[in-house]
Protein backbone atom coordinates (compact mmCIF):
# COMPACT_ATOMS: atom_id res chain seq x y z
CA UNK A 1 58.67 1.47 -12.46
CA UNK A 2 57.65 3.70 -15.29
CA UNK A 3 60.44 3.30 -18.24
CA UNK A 4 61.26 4.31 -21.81
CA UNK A 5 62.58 1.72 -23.91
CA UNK A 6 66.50 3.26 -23.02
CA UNK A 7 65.93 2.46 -19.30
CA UNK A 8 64.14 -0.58 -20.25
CA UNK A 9 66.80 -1.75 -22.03
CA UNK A 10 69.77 -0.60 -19.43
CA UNK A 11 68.08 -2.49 -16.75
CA UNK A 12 68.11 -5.69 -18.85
CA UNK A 13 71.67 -5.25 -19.89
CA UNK A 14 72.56 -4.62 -16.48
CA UNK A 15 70.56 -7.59 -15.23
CA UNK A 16 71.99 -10.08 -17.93
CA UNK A 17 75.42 -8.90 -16.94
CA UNK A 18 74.61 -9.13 -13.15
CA UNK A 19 73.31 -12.76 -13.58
CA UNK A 20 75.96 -14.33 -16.31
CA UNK A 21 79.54 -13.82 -15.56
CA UNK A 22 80.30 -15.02 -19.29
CA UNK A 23 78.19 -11.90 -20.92
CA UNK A 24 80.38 -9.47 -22.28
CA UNK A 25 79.15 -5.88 -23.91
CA UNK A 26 81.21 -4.30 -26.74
CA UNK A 27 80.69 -1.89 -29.63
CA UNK A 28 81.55 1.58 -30.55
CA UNK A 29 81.42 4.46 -27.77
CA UNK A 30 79.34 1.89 -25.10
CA UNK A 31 81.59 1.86 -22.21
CA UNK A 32 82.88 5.53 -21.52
CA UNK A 33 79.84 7.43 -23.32
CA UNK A 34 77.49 4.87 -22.75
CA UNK A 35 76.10 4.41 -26.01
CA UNK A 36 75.42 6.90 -28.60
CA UNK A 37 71.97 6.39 -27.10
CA UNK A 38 72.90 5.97 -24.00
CA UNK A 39 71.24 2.78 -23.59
CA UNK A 40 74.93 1.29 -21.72
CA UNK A 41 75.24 4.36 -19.53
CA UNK A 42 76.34 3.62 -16.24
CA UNK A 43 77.67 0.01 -16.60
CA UNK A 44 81.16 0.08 -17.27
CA UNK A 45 81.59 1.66 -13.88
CA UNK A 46 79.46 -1.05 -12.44
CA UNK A 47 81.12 -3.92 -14.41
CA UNK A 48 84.54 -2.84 -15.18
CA UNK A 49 86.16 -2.57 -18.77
CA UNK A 50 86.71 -6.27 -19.04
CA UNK A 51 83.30 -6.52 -19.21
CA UNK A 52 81.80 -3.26 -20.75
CA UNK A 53 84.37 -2.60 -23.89
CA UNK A 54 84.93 0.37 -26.12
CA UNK A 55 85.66 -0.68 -29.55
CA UNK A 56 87.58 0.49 -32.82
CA UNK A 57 84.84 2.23 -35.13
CA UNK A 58 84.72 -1.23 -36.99
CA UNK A 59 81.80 -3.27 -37.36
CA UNK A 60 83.26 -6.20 -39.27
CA UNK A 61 85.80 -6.24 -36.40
CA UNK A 62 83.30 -5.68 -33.46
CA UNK A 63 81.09 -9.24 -34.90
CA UNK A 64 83.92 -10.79 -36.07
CA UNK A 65 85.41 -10.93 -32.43
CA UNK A 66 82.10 -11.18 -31.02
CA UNK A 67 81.60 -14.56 -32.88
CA UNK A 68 85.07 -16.13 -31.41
CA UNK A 69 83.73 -14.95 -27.98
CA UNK A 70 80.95 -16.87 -28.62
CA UNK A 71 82.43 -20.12 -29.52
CA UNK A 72 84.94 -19.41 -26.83
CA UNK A 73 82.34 -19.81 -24.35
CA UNK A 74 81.27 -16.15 -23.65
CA UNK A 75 78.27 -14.30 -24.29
CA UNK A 76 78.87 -11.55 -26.03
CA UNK A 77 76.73 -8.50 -26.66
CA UNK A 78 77.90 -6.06 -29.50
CA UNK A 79 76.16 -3.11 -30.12
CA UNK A 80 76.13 -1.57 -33.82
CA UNK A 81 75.38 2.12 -33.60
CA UNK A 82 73.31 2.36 -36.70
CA UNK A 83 71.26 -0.25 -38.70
CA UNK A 84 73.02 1.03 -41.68
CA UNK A 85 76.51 0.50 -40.37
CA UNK A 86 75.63 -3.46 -40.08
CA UNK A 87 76.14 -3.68 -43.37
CA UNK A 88 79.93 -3.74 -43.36
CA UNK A 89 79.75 -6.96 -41.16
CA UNK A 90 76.92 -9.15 -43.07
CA UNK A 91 79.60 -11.19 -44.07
CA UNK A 92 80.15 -12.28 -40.48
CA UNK A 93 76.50 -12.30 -39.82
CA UNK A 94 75.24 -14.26 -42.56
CA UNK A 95 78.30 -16.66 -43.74
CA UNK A 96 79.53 -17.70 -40.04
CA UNK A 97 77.18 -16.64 -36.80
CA UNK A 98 74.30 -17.90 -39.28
CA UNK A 99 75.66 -20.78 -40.30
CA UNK A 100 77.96 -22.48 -37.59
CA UNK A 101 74.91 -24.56 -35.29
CA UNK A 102 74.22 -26.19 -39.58
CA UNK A 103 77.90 -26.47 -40.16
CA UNK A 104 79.16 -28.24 -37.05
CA UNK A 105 75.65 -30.50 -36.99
CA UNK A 106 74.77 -28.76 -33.99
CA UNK A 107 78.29 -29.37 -32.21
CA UNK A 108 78.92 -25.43 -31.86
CA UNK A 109 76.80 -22.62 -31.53
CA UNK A 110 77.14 -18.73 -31.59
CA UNK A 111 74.70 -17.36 -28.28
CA UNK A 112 74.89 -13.77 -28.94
CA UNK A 113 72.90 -10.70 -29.12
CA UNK A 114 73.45 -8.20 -31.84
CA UNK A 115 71.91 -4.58 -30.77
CA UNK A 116 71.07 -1.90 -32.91
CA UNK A 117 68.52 1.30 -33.48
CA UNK A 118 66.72 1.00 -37.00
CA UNK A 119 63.90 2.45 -38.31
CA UNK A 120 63.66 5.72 -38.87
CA UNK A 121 60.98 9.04 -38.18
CA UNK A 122 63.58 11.42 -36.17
CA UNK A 123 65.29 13.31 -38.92
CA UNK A 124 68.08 11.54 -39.19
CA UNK A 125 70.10 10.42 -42.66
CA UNK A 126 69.89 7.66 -44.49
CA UNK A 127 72.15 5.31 -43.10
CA UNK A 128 70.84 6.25 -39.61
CA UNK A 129 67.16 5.38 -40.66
CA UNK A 130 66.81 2.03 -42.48
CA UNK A 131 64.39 -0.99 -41.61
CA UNK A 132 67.06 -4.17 -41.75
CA UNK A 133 64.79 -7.03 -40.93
CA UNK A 134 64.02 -8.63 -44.25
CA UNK A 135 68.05 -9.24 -44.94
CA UNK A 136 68.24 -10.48 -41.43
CA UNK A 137 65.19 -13.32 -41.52
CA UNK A 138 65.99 -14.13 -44.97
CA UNK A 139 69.49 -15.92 -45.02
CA UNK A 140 68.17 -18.46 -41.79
CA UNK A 141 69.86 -19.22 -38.68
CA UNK A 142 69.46 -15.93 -37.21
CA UNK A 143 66.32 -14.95 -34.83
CA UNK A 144 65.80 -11.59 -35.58
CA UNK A 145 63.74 -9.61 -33.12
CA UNK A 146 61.92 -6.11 -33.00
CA UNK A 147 60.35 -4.63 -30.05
CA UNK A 148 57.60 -1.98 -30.06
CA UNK A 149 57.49 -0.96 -26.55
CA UNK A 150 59.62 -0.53 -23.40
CA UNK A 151 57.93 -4.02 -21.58
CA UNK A 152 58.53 -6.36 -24.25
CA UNK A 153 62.05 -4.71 -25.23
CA UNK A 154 63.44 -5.47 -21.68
CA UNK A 155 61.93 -8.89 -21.61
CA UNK A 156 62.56 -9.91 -25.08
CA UNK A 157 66.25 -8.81 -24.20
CA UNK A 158 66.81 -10.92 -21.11
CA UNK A 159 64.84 -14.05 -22.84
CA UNK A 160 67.43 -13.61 -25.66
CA UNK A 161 70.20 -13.87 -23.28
CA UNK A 162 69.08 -16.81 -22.73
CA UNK A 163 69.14 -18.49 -26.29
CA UNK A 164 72.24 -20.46 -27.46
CA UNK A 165 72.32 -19.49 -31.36
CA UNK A 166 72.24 -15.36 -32.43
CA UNK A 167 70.03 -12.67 -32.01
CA UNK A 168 69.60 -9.92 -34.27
CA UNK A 169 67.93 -7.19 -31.47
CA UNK A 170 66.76 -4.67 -33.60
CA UNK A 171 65.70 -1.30 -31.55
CA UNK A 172 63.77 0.90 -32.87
CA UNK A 173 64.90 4.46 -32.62
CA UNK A 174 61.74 6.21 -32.56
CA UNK A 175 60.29 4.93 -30.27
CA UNK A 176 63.49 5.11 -27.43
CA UNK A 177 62.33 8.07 -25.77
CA UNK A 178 58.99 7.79 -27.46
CA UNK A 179 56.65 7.53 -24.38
CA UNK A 180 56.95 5.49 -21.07
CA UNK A 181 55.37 2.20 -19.53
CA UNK A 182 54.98 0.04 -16.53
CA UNK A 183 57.95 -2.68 -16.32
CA UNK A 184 58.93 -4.87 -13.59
CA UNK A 185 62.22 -4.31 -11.60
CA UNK A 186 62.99 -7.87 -11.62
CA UNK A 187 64.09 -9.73 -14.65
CA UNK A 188 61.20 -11.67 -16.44
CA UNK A 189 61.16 -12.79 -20.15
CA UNK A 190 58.83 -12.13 -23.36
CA UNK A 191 58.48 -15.16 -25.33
CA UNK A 192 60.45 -15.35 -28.85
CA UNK A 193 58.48 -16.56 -31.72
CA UNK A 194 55.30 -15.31 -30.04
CA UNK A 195 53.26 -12.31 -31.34
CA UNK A 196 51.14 -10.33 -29.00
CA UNK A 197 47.22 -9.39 -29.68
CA UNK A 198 47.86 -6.22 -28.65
CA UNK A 199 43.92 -5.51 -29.79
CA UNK A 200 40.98 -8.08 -29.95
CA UNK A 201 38.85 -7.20 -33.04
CA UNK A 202 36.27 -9.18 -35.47
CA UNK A 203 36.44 -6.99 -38.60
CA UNK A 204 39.85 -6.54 -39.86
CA UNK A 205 43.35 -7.96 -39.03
CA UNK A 206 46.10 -5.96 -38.79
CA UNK A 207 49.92 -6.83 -38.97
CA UNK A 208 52.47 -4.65 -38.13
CA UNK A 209 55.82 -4.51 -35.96
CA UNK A 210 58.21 -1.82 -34.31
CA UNK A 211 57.73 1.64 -35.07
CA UNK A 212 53.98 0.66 -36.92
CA UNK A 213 52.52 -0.59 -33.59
CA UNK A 214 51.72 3.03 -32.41
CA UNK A 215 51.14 4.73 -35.53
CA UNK A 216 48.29 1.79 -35.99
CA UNK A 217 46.86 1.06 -32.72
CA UNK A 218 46.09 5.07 -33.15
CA UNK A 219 44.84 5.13 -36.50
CA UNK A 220 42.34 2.06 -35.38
CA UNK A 221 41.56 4.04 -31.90
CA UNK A 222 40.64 7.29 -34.04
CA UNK A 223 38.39 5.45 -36.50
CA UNK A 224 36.62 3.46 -34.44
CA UNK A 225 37.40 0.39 -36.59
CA UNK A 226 36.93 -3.31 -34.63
CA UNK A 227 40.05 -4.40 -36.34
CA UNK A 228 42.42 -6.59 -34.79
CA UNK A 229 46.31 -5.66 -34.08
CA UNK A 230 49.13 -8.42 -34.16
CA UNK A 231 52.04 -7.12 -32.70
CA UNK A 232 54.75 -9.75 -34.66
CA UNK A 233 57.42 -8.67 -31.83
CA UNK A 234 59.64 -11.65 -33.47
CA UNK A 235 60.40 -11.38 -37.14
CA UNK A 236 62.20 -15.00 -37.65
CA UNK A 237 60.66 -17.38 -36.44
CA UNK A 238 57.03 -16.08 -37.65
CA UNK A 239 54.46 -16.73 -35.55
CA UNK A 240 52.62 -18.02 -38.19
CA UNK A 241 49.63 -19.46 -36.00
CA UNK A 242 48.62 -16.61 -34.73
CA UNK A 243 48.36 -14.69 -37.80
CA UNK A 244 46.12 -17.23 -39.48
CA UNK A 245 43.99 -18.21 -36.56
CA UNK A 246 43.35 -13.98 -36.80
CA UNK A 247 42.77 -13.81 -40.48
CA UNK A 248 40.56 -16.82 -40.61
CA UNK A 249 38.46 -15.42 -37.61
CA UNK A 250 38.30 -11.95 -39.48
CA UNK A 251 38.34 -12.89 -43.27
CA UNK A 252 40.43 -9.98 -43.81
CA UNK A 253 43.91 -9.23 -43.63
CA UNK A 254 46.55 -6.28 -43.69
CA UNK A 255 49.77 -5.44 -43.51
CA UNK A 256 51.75 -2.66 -42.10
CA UNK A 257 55.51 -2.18 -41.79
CA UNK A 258 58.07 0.69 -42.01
CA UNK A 259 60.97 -0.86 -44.03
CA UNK A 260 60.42 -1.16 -48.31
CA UNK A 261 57.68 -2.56 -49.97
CA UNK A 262 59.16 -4.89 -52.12
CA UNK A 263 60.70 -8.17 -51.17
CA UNK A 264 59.89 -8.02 -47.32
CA UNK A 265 58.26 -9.43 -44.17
CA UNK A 266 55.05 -8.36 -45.68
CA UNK A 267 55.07 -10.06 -48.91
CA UNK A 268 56.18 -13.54 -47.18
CA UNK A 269 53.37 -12.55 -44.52
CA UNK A 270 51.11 -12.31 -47.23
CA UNK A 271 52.18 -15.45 -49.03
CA UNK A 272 51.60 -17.54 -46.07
CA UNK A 273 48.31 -16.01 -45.72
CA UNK A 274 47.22 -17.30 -48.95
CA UNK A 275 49.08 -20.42 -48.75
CA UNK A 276 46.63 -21.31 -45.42
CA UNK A 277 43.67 -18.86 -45.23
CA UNK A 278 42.82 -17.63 -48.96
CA UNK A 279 39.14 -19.50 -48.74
CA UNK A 280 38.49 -17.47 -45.75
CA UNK A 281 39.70 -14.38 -47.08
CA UNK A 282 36.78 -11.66 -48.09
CA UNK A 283 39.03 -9.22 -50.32
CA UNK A 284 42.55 -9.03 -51.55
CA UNK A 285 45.92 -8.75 -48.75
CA UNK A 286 46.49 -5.42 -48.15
CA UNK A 287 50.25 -4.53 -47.82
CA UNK A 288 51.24 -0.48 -46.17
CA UNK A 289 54.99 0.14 -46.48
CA UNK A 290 57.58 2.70 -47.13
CA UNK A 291 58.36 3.15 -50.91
CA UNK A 292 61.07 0.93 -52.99
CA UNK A 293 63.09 3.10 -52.76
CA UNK A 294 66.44 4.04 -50.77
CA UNK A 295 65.44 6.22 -47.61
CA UNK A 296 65.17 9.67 -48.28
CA UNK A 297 66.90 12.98 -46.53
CA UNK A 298 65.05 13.92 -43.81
CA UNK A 299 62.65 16.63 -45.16
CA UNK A 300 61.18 14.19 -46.75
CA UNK A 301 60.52 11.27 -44.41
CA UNK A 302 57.72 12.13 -43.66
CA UNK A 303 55.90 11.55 -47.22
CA UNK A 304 58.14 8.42 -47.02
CA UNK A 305 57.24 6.10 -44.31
CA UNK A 306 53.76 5.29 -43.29
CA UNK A 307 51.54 7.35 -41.12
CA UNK A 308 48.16 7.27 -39.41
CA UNK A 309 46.41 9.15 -42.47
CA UNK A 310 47.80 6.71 -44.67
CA UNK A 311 46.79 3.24 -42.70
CA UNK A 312 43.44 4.94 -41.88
CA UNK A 313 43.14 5.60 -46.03
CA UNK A 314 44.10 1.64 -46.35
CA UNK A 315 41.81 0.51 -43.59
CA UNK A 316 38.53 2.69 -45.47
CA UNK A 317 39.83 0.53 -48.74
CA UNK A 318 39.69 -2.80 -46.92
CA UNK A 319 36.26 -2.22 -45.44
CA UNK A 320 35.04 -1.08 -48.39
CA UNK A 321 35.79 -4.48 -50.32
C-alpha cells in the first residue's frame, strides 16, 4: 500500500495495539482528535479509552505516569505534541526512564515509546521546530530514533515495541505528509542500531538523518556526484561500523544534519571518524548544520536550516580538497 509517514505510523500503532494487550497510547488531544497530526486517528474507537487516553496538557505528567505504567507491567506509548514541549519532562526522561535498567542492576526496566514531531521546514515557531536528538543520546540509557521515510518509520515503530528499555521516537514533521512510499500491510520490523546505505558511492560519504535524507539524496542526484548516503535512522546506539567501513572505502567524509552545529551528533560523528579512520581520510570532516543559534521565526527558516544549494556548495568544497 502506498503511505505517508502519518498512515505509516497509524498502521503500526494500530498493529502494536492489536498484537499487545499491555500497550497503552496517551498524550495530549490523541484519542478524540486523533493527534494534532492525526497520526492516532481512528483508534480510540477501535480500542476504547482504556486504551487510547486523552491527557491533561502536561508533559511532565503524561511521562511521569507513563514511566509507572511501565514498571507496572504495561507498555505505554505517550505522545508529546511538539519536540519543544519535551522539555518540561527531561527530568523524567533523563533522571528515571534513563536510569532505572542501571539503578535496579537490570532488575526493572522502562519499555516505552516516547513519540514526537521535531525538526522543522513548515513555518511553524520555535518551539514547534527544534532538532532534540543530541540531549536525547547524550545522557545514555535512552535509544533515540529518527526516521526519514514512511517504510522505516512504521517498521522502526513496531521493532521498538518490541524493546524492553525506552525509546525516544522522534518524527519528523516535514516529512509527514512529505511524499508517499510502498509499505507492507503486515507488521515487519527495521532494525535499531542499523543505518541504511540508502546510496552506494566511491567518492564521498555522506551522513545525514531525518529531514536531511531528502534534501541530500537530491542535492547528490542533481550533481551527479558518486557520493555515498548513510541514512543513520538510529541516533543512540551509532552504528558506528557502518560509518567507518564507508569513510575508509571513500577517504572522505561529511556530515549533514538539521539540528545546531555545535555540540551534536555531528561533532561526536566526526570524532569517531578520526578516532578510527583519520589515516584514510583525504581532506578535513566536513560538518552541514543549522546555525548555533535558537531557531528562528519562520520567515527566516529558510536561511536557517540546510538546503540542497547549501550541501551541493559543501560537496564542490570536499571534492575540491
Amino acid at each position: 500500500m502506498m503511505q505517508n509517514m502519518v498512515g505509516a505510523l497509524n498502521s503500526a500503532l494500530d498493529s502494536i495495539l492489536h498484537d499487545d494487550d499491555r500497550a497503552v497510547i496517551l498524550g495530549e488531544d490523541v484519542a478524540k482528535d486523533g493527534g494534532v497530526f492525526r497520526v492516532t486517528d481512528g483508534l480510540l474507537d477501535k480500542y476504547g479509552p482504556q486504551r487510547v487516553i486523552d491527557t491533561p496538557l502536561s508533559e511532565a505528567g503524561i511521562i511521569g505516569t507513563s514511566i509507572g505504567m511501565a514498571l507496572g507491567g504495561l507498555h505505554p506509548f505517550p505522545e508529546i505534541q511538539f519536540a519543544g514541549f519535551m522539555y518540561l519532562a527531561f527530568d523524567q526522561l533523563i533522571n528515571h526512564a534513563a536510569r532505572y535498567r542501571s539503578r535496579t542492576r537490570s532488575t526493572k526496566s522502562v519499555p516505552m515509546v516516547v513519540r514526537t514531531p521535531v525538526s522543522g521546514g513548515v513555518r511553524t515557531l520555535e518551539h514547534h521546530s527544534d532538532s532534540p536528538e543530541q540531549y536525547y543520546s547524550h545522557g545514555g540509557g535512552l535509544i533515540v530514533v529518527e526516521p526519514s521515510n514512511p517504510y522505516d518509520a512504521k517498521g522502526l515503530l513496531i521493532r521498538a515495541a518490541h524493546m524492553d528499555d525506552p525509546v525516544i521516537f522522534l518524527e519528523p514533521t516535514k516529512l509527514y505528509r512529505l511524499f508517499k512510499q510502498e509499505v507492507p500491510d503486515n507488521q515487519y520490523e527495521v532494525p535499531i542500531g542499523k543505518a541504511n546505505v540508502v546510496r552506494q558511492g566511491g567518492d564521498l560519504t555522506i551522513v545525514t538523518w531525518g529531514t536531511m535524507v531528502p534534501v541530500v539524496k537530491n542535492a547528490v542526484e542533481k550533481k551527479g556526484t558518486d557520493a555515498e548516503i548513510i541514512d543513520l535512522r538510529t541516533i543512540n546506539p551509532l552504528d558506528e561500523d557502518t560509518i567507518i567501513s564507508s569513510v575508509k572505502k571513500t577517504g572522505k567524509a561529511m556530515i549533514v544534519h538539521e539540528a545546531q552545529l555545535s555540540f551534536g551528533p555531528g561533532a561526536e560523528i566526526a570524532a569517531r571518524i578520526a578516532e578510527k579512520a583519520i589515516f584514510e581520510l583525504d581532506a578535513p570532516v566536513m560538518r552541514v548544520a543549522s546555525a548555533s543559534l535558537p531557531y528562528p521565526y519562520p520567515g527566516y527558516e529558510q536561511y536557517y536550516i540546510p538546503n540542497e544549494a547549501k550541501v551541493s556548495q559543501y560537496i564542490d568544497k570536499m571534492m575540491s580538497e
